[in-house]
Protein backbone atom coordinates (compact mmCIF):
# COMPACT_ATOMS: atom_id res chain seq x y z
CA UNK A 1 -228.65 -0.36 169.33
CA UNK A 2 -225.59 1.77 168.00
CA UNK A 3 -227.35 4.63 165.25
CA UNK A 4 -224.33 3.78 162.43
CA UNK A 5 -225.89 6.84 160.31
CA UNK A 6 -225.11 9.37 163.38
CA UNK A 7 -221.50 7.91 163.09
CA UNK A 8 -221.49 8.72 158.83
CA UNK A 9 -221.95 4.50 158.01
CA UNK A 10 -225.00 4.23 155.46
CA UNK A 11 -225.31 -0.15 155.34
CA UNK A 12 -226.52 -1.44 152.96
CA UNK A 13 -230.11 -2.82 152.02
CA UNK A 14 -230.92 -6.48 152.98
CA UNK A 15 -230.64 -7.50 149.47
CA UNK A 16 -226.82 -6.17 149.02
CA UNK A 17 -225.80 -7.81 152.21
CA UNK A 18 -227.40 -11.35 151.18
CA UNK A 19 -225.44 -10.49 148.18
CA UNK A 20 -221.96 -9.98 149.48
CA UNK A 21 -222.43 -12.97 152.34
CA UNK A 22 -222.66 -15.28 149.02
CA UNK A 23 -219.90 -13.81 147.55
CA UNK A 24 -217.55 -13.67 150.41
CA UNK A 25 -218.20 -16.70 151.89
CA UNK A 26 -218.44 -18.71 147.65
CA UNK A 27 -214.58 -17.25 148.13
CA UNK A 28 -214.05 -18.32 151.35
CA UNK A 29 -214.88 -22.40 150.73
CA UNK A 30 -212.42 -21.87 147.33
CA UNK A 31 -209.53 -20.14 149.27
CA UNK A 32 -209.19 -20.64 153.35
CA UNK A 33 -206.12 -21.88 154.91
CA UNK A 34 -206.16 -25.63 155.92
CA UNK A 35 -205.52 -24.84 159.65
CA UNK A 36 -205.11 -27.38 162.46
CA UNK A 37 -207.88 -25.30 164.41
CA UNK A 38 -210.10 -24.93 161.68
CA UNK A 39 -210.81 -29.06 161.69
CA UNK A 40 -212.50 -28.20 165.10
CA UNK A 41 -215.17 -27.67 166.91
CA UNK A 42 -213.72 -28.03 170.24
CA UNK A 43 -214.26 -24.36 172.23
CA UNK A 44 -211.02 -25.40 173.70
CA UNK A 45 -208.94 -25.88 170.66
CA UNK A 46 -210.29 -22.62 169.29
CA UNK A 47 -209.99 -20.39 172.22
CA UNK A 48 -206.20 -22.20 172.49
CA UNK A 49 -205.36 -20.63 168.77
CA UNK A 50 -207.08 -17.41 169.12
CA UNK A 51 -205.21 -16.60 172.27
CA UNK A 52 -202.04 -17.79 170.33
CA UNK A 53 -202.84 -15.87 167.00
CA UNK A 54 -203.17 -12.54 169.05
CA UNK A 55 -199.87 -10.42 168.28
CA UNK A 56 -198.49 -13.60 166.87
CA UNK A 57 -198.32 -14.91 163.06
CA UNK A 58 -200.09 -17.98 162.01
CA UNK A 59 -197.02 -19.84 161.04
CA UNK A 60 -195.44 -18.93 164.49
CA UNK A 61 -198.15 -19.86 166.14
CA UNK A 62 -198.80 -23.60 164.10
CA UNK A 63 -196.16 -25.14 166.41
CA UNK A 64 -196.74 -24.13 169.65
CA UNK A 65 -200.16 -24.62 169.18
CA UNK A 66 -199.77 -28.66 168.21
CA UNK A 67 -197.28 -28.78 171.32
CA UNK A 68 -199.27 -27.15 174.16
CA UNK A 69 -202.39 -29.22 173.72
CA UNK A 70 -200.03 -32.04 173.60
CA UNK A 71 -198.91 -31.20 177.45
CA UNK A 72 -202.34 -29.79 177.85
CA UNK A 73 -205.12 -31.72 176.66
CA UNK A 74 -207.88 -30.78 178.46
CA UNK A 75 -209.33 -27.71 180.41
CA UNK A 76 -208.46 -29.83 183.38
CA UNK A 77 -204.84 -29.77 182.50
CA UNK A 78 -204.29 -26.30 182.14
CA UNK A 79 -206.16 -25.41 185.25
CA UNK A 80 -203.91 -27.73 187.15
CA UNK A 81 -200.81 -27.10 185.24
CA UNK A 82 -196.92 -25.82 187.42
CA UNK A 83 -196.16 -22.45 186.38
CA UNK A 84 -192.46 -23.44 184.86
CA UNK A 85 -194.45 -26.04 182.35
CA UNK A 86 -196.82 -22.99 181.37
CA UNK A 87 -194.33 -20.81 181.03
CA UNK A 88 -192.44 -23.15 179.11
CA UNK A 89 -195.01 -23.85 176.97
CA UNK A 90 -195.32 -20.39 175.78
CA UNK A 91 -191.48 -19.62 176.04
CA UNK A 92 -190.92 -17.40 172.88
CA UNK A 93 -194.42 -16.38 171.75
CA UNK A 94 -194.34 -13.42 174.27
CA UNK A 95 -197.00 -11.50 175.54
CA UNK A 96 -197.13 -13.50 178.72
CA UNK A 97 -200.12 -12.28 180.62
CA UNK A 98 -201.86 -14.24 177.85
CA UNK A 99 -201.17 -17.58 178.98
CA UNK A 100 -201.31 -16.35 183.02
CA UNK A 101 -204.96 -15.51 182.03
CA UNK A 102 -205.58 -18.70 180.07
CA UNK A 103 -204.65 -20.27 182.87
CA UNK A 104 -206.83 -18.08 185.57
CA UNK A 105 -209.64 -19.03 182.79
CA UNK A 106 -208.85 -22.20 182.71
CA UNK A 107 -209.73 -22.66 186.75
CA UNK A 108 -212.67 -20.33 186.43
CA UNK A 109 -214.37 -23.06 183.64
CA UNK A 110 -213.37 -25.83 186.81
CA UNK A 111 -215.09 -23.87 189.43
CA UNK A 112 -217.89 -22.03 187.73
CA UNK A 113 -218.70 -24.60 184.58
CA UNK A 114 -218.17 -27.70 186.41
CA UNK A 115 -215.05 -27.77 184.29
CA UNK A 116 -217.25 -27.90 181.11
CA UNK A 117 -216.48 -24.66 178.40
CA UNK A 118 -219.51 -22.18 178.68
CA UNK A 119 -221.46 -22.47 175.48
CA UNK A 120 -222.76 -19.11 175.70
CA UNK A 121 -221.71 -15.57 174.70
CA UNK A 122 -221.47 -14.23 177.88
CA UNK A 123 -220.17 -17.35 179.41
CA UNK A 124 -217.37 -16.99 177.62
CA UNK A 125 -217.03 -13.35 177.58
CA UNK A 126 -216.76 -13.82 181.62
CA UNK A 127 -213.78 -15.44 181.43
CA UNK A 128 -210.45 -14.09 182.15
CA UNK A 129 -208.09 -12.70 179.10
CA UNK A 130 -211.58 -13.30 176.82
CA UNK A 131 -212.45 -9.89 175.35
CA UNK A 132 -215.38 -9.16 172.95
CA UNK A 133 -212.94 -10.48 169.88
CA UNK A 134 -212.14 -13.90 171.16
CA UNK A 135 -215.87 -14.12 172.54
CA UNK A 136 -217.68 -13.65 169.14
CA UNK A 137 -214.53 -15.74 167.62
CA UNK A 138 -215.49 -18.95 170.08
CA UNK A 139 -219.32 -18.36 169.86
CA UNK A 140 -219.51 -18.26 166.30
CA UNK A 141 -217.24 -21.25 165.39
CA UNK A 142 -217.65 -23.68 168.31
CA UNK A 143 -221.24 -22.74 169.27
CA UNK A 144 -222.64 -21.63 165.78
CA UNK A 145 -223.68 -18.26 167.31
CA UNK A 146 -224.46 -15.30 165.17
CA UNK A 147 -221.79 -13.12 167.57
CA UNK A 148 -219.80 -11.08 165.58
CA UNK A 149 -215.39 -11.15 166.00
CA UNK A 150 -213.96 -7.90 165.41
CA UNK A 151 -210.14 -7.24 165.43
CA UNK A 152 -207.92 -4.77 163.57
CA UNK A 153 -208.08 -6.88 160.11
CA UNK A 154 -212.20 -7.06 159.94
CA UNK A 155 -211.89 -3.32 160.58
CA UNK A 156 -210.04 -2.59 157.97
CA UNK A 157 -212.08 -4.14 155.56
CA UNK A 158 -214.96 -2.41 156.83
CA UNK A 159 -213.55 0.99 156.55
CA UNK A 160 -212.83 0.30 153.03
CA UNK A 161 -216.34 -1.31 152.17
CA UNK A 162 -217.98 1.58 153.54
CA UNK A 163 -215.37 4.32 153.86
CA UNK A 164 -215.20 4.67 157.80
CA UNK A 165 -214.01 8.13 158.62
CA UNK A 166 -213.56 7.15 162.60
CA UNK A 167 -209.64 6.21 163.64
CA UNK A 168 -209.65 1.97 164.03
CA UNK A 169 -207.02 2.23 166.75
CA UNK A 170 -209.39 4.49 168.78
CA UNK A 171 -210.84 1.60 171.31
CA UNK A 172 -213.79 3.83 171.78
CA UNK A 173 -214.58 3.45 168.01
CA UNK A 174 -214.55 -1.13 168.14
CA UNK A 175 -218.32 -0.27 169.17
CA UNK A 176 -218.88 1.15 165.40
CA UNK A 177 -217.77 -1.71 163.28
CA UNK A 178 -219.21 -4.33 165.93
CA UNK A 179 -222.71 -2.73 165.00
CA UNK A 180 -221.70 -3.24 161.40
CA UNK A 181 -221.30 -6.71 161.71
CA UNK A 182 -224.01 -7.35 163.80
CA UNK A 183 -225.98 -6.32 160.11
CA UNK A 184 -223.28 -7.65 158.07
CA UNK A 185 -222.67 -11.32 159.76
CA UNK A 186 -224.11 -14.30 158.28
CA UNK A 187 -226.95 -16.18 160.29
CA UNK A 188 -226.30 -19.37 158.93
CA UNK A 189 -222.53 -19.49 158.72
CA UNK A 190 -221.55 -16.72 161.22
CA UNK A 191 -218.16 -18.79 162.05
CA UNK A 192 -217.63 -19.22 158.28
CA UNK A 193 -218.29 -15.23 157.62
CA UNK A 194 -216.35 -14.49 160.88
CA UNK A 195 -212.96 -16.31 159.80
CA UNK A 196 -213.18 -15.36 155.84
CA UNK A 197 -213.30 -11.71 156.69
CA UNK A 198 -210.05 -12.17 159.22
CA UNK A 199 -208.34 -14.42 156.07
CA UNK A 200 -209.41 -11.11 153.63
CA UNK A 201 -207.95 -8.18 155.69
CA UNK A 202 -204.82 -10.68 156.94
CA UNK A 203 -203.79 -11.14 153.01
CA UNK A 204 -205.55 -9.69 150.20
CA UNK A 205 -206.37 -6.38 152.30
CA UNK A 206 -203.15 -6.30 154.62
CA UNK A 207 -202.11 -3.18 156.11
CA UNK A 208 -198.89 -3.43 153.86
CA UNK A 209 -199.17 -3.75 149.72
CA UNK A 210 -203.13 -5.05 149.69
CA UNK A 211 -203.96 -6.58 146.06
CA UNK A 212 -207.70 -5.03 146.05
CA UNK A 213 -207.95 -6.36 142.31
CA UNK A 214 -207.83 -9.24 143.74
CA UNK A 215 -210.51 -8.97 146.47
CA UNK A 216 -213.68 -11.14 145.83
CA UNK A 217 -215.91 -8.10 147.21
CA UNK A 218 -214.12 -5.45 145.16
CA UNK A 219 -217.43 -4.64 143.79
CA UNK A 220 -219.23 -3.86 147.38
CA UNK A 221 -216.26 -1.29 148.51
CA UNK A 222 -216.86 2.15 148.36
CA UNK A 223 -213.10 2.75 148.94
CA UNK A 224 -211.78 0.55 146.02
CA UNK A 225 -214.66 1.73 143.31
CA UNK A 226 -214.03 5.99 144.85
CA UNK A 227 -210.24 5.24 144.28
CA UNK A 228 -209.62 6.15 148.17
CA UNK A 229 -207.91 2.48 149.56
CA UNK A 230 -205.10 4.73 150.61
CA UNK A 231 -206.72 6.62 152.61
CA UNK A 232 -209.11 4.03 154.95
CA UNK A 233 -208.65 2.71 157.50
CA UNK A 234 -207.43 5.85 158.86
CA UNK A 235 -205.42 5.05 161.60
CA UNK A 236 -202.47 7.14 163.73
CA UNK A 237 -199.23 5.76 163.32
CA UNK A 238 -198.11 4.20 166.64
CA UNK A 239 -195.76 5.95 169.48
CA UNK A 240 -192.13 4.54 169.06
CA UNK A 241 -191.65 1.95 171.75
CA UNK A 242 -189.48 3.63 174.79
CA UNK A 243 -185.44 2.52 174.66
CA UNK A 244 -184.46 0.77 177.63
CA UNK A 245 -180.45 0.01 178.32
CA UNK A 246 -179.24 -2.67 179.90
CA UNK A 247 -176.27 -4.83 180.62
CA UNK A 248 -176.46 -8.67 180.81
CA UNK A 249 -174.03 -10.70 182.79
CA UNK A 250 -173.04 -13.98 181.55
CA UNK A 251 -171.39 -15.61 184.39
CA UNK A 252 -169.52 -19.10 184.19
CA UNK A 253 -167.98 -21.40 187.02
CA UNK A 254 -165.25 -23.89 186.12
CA UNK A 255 -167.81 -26.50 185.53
CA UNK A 256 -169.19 -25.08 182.98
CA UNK A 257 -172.60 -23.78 184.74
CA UNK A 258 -174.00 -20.29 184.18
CA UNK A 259 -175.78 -18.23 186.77
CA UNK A 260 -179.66 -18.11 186.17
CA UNK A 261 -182.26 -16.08 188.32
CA UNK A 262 -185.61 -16.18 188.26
CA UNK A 263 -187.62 -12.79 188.20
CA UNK A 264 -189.88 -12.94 191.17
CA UNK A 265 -191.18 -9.41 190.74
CA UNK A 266 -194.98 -8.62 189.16
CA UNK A 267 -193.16 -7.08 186.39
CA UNK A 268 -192.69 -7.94 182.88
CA UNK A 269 -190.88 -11.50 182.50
CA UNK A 270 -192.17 -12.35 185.91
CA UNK A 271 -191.62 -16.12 186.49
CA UNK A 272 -189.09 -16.78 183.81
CA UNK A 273 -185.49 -17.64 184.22
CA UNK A 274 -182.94 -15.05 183.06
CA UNK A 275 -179.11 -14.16 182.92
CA UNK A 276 -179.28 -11.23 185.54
CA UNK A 277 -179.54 -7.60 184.32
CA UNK A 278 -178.69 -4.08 185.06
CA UNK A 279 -180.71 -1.35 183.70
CA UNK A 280 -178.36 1.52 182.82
CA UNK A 281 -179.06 5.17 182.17
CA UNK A 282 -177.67 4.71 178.50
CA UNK A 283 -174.35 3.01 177.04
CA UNK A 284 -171.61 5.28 176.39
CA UNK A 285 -169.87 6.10 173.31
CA UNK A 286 -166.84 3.63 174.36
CA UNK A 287 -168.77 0.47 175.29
CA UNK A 288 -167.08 -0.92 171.88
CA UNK A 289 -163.74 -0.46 173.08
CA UNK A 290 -161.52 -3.47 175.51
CA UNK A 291 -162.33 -1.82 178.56
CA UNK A 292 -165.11 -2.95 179.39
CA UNK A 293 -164.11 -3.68 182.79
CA UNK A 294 -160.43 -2.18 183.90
CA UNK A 295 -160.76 1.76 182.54
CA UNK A 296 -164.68 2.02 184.00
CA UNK A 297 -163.29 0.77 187.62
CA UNK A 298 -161.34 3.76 187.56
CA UNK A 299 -164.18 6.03 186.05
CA UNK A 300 -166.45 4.66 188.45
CA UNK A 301 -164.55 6.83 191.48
CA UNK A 302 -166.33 10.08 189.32
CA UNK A 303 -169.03 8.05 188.09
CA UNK A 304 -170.44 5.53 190.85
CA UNK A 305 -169.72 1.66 190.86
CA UNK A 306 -169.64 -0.04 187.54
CA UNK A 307 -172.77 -2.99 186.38
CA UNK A 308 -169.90 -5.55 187.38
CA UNK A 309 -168.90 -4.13 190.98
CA UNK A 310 -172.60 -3.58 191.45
CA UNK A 311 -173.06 -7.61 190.20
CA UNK A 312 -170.23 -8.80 192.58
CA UNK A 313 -171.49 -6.48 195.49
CA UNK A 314 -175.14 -8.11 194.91
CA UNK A 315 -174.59 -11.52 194.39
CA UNK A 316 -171.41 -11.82 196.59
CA UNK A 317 -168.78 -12.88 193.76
CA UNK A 318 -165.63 -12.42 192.17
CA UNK A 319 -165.69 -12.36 188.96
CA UNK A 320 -162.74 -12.66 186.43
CA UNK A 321 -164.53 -10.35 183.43
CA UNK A 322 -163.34 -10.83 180.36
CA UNK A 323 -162.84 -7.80 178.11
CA UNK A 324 -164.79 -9.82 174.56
CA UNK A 325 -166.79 -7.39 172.45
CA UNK A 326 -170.20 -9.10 171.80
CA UNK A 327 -173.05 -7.91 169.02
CA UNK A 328 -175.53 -6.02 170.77
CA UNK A 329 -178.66 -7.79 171.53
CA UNK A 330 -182.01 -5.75 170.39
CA UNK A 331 -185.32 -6.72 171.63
CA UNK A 332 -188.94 -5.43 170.90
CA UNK A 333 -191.96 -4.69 173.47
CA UNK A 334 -195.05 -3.68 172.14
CA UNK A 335 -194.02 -0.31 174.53
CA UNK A 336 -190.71 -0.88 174.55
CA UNK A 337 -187.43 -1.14 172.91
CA UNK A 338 -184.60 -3.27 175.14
CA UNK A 339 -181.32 -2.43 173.79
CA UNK A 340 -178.82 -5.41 175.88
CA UNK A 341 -175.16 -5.49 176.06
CA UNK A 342 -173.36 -8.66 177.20
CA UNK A 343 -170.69 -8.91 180.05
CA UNK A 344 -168.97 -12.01 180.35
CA UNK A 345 -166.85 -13.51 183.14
CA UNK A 346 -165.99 -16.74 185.14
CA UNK A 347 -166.06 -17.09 188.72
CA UNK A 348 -163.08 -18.10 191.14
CA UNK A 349 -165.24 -19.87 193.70
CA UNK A 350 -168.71 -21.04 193.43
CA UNK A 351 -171.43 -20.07 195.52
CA UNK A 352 -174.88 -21.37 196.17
CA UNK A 353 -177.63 -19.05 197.01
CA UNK A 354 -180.15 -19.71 199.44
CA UNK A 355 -181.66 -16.29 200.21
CA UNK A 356 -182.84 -15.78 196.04
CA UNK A 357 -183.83 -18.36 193.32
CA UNK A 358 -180.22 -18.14 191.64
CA UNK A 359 -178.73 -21.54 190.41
CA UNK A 360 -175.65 -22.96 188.36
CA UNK A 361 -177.42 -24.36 185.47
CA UNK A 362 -175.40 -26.01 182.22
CA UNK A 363 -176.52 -24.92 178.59
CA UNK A 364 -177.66 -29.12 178.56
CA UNK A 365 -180.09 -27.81 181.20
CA UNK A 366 -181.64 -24.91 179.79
CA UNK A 367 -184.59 -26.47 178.15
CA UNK A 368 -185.60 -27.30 181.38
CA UNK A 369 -185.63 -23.62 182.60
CA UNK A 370 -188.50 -21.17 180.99
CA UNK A 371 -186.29 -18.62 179.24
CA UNK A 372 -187.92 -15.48 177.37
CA UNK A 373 -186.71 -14.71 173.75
CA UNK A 374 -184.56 -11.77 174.92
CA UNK A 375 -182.73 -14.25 177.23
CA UNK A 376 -181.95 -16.84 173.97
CA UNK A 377 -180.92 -13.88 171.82
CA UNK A 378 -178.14 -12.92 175.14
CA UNK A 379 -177.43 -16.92 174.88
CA UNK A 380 -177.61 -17.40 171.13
CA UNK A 381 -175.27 -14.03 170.69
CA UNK A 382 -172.72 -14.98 173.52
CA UNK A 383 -172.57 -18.87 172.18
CA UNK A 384 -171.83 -17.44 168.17
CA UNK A 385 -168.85 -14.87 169.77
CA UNK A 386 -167.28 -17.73 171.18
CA UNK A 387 -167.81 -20.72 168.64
CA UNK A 388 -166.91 -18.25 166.16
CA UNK A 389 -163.51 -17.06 167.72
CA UNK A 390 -162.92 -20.74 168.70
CA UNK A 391 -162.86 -19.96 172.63
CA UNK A 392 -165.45 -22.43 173.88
């Protein structure tokens, strides 16, 4: 076991931790949320949220939650569900590779469980896309299993209750504060404990204007009673997520139909439907000007082919561009930054693809097609020009 006092964390005697379990958890029956996922026991149900709540706010998440165990009931369900329905499913809470996983999970508890959800720590843990986190998270509520759940707002508390001078976005350092809580966590109620802690650093001690006065174990925190809650957690500030250019093309036929492609690749998006793209080196100072189309084609004999020959080349079209300004579409990765600029046009014939999944597909038809929240922000900002200007 982890030596917390070679790492600078004095815990507490037995009698101060009974002490603060009654106290945090007298304060958790008074105040926690009345969540859809906290009226089960069902491992399911709970892993479902958890893998929802991660990088995604609980009143985000309340939704999709209530609609994909609608189309996804069971274990069973998932493990057999198409990819489009999946996708669709999750269309908008991004972070894709989530449900992906849930899914590769979801086959693993079929083949390895006899399609029944491990009731064990390392059962779980086993599973695909199921850290140490959502482990102790499913243990300890489903299973009543004294495992603790550490993320990023049970770590802050702990820095402050004991002044932690290790960096909580340091991976390496997760090991301290999950050998504080394997002292810390409740026995009895180690779901209970687990979830009040998460409700304590997600409000009362959130990263951004905490109330401490207000915390119902004010009097156990060495950083509130020292006067040093500005200083813990200590935590680097994150690297500015990389800029990425690119053009969109919005294409129309005279039926009304847009051209939608589906990204194939392994790459980020992979599976949904999108307008298509061009990644440029950076958008130049005129992109705001009417010429979005006629002065490039003659820049483009210094400068190479413009995104729209290099669209016509690719997909074999001609395109009548028009030369409407559109807002700028901005988009945020957890690494990177897309910065999207519409180009819209109509074709003069036509064409049906058969060598790439490319289709005519009417805006009526889009709910059927898995679209990422970049591609509704292109749709949503290309639909306001228009409806606004009274074109379409």
């Amino acid at each position: 076991m982890l030596d917390l006092k070679e790492h600078g964390v004095d815990m507490w005697p037995e009698e101060k931790i009974i002490s603060f379990r009654e106290k945090l958890l007298d304060w958790y029956d008074e105040n926690k949320r009345d969540l859809s996922w906290r009226r089960s026991k069902n491992p399911y149900h709970i892993w479902v949220s958890e893998i929802m709540l991660q990088q995604t706010r609980v009143d985000t998440v309340i939704p999709y939650y209530e609609r994909f165990l609608d189309w996804f009931p069971t274990v069973e369900s998932l493990a057999n569900a198409p990819e489009e329905r999946l996708l669709k499913a999750w269309e908008g809470l991004g972070y894709y590779s989530r449900v992906r996983n849930m899914q590769a999970a979801a086959q693993q508890i079929m083949a390895d469980f006899g399609g029944q959800f491990p009731n064990t720590y390392e059962g779980i843990f086993s599973l695909k896309g199921i850290g140490p986190y959502t482990a102790g998270t499913i243990s300890s509520i489903a299973f009543n299993l004294p495992e603790p759940a550490v993320d990023g707002n049970v770590m802050r508390v702990l820095a402050r209750l004991f002044e932690v001078n290790h960096d909580i976005g340091i991976p390496s350092n997760r090991k301290i504060f999950q050998a504080m809580m394997e002292i810390l966590i409740d026995p009895e109620r180690p779901g209970d404990f687990n979830q009040a802690l998460m409700d304590l650093g997600s409000d009362i001690e959130a990263p951004v204007n905490p109330r401490p006065k207000e915390s119902p174990v004010k009097d156990f925190s060495a950083a509130y009673q020292n006067g040093t809650m500005d200083v813990y957690p200590i935590k680097e500030p994150k690297k500015k997520p990389l800029p990425i250019y690119l053009k969109a093309l919005v294409v129309c036929n005279d039926r009304g139909q847009y051209l939608l492609e589906k990204n194939e690749s392994e790459k980020l998006l992979a599976g949904f439907w999108h307008f298509p793209l061009i990644e440029v080196d950076d958008f130049s100072s005129d992109d705001n000007q009417l010429d979005l189309f006629s002065q490039v084609k003659e820049e483009s004999r210094a400068f190479g082919p413009s995104p729209q020959e290099n669209f016509e080349q690719d997909y074999d079209l001609e395109v009548n561009w028009s030369q409407q300004v559109f807002d700028q579409v901005k988009h945020v990765f957890s690494h990177r930054k897309w910065h999207i600029q519409i180009l819209a046009g109509q074709v003069t014939e036509t064409k049906q693809f058969s060598d790439r999944e490319v289709r005519w597909v009417s805006p009526q038809e889009f709910s059927d097609y898995p679209l990422a929240k970049p591609q509704q922000k292109i749709w949503q900002a290309y639909k306001t020009t228009f409806e606004d200007k009274g074109l379409q």
